[in-house]
C-alpha atoms as a PDB file:
ATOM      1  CA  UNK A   1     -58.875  26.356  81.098  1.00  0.00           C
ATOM      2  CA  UNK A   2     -59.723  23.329  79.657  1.00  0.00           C
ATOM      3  CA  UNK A   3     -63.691  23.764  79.378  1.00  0.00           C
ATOM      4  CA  UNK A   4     -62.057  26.642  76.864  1.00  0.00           C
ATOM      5  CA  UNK A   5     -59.404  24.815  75.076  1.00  0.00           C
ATOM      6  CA  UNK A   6     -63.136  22.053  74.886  1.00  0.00           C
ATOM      7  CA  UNK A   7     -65.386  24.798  73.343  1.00  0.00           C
ATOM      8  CA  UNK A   8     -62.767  26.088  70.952  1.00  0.00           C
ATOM      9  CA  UNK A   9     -62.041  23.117  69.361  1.00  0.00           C
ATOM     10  CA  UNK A  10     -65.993  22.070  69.195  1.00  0.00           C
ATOM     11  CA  UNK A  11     -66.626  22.564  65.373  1.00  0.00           C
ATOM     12  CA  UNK A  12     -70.565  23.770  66.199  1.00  0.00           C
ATOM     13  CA  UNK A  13     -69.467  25.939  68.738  1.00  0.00           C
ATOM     14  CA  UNK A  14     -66.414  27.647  66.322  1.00  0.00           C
ATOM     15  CA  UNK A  15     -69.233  28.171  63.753  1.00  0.00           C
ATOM     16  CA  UNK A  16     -71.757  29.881  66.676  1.00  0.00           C
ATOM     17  CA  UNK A  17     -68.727  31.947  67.456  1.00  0.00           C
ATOM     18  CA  UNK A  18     -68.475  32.840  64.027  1.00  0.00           C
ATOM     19  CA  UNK A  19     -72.268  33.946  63.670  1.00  0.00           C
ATOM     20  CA  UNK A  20     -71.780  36.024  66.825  1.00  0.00           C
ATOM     21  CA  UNK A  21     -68.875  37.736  64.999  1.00  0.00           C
ATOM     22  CA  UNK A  22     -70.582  38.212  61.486  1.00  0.00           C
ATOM     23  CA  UNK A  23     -73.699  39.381  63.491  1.00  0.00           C
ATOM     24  CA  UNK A  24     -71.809  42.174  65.869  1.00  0.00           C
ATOM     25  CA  UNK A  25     -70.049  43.369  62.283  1.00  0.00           C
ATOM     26  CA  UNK A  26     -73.297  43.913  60.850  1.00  0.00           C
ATOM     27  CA  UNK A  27     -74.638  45.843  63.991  1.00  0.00           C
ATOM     28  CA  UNK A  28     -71.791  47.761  63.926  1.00  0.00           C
ATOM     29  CA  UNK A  29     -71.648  48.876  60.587  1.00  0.00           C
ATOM     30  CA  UNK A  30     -75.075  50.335  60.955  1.00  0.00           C
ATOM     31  CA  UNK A  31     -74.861  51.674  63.873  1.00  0.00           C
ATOM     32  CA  UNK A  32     -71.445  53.522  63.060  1.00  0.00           C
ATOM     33  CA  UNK A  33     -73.568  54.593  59.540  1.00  0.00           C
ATOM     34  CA  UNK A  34     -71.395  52.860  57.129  1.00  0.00           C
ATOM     35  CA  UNK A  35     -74.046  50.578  56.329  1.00  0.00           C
ATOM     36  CA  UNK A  36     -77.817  51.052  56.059  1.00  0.00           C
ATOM     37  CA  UNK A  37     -80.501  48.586  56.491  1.00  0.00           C
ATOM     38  CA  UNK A  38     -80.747  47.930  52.841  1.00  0.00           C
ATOM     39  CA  UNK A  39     -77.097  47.521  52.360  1.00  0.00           C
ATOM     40  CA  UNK A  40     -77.061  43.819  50.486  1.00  0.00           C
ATOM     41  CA  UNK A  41     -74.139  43.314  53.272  1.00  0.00           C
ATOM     42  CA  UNK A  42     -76.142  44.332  56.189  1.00  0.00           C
ATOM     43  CA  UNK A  43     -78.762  41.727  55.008  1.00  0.00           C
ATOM     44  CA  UNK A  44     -76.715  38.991  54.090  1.00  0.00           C
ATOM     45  CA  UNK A  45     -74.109  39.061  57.577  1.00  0.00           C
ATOM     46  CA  UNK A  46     -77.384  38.958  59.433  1.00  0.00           C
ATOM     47  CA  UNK A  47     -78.373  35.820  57.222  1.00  0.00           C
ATOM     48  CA  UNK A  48     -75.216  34.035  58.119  1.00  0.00           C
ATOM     49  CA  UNK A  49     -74.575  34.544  61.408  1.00  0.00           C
ATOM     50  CA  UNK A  50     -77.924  33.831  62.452  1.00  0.00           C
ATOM     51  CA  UNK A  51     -77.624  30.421  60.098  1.00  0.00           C
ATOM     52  CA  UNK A  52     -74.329  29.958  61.717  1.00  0.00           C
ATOM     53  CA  UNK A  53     -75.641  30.366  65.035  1.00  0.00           C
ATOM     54  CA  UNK A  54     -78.720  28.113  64.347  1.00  0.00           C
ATOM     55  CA  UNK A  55     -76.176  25.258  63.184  1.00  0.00           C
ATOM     56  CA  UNK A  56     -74.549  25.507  66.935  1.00  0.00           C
ATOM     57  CA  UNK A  57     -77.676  25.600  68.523  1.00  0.00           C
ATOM     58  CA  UNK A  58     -78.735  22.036  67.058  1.00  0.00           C
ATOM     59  CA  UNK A  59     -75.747  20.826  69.431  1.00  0.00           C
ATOM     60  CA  UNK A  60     -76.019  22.661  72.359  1.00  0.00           C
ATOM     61  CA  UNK A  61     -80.224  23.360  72.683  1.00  0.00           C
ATOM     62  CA  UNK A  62     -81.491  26.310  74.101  1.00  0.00           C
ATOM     63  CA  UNK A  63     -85.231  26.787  72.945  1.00  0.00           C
ATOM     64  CA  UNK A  64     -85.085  30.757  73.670  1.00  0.00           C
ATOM     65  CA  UNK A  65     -82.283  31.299  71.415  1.00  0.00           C
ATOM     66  CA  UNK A  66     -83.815  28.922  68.782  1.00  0.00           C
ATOM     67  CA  UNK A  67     -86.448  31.022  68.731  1.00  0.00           C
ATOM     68  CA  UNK A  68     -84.598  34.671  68.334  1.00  0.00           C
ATOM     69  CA  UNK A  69     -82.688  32.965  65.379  1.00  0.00           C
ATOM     70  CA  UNK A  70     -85.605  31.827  63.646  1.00  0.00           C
ATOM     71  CA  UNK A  71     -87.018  35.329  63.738  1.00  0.00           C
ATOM     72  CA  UNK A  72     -83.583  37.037  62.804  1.00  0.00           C
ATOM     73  CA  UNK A  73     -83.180  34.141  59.762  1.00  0.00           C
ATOM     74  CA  UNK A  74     -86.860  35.084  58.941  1.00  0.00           C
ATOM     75  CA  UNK A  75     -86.306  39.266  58.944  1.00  0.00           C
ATOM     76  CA  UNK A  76     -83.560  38.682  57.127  1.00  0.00           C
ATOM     77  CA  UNK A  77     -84.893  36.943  54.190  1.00  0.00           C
ATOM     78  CA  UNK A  78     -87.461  39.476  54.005  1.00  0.00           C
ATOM     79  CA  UNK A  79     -84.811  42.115  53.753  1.00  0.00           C
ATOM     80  CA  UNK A  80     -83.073  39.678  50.877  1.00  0.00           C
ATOM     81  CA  UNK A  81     -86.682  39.124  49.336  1.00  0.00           C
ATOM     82  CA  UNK A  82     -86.534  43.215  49.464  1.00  0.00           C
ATOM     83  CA  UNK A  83     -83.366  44.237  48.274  1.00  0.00           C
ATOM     84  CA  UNK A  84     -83.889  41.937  45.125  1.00  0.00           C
ATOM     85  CA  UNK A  85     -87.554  43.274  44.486  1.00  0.00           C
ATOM     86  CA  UNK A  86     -86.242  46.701  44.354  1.00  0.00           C
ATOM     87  CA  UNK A  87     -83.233  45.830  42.598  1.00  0.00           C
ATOM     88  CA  UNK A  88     -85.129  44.377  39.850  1.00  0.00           C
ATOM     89  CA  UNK A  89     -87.496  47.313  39.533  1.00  0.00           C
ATOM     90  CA  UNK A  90     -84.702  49.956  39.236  1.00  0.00           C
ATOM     91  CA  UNK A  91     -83.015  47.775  36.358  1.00  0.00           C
ATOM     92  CA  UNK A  92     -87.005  47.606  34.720  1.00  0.00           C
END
């Protein structure tokens, strides 16, 4: 109980926990079909949580899931880089 009560009040693991959470919303909402892969929201939870979760990971190491964060942060500013090329050209 109190390795919990430790890891809840550990500011870099409360903002991991909170990229896990913005990152299972997102995965939801597309899987459920509310939200495409397009969808500026889709793009932008993945952004964050995977941010989030890189911030935690600078305290507690773990080079695999460095690694899987770096190429979820990288995908998703591709999709950003995406969704405001194609923005642009529909206002054009």
């Amino acid at each position: 109980m109190q390795q919990i009560m430790q890891v809840l009040t550990s500011f870099p693991d409360m903002v991991g926990i909170l990229g896990v959470i913005l990152t299972l919303i997102a995965y939801y909402y597309i899987n459920i079909g509310k939200w495409s892969s397009d969808d500026l929201k889709y793009v932008l939870l993945n952004l964050f949580g995977s941010c989030f979760l890189m911030f935690s990971l600078m305290f507690n190491w773990n080079l695999a899931s460095v690694l899987i964060e770096i190429a979820w942060i990288t995908i998703s500013l591709i999709g950003l880089f995406r969704y405001f090329k194609n923005s642009q050209r529909l206002v054009s």
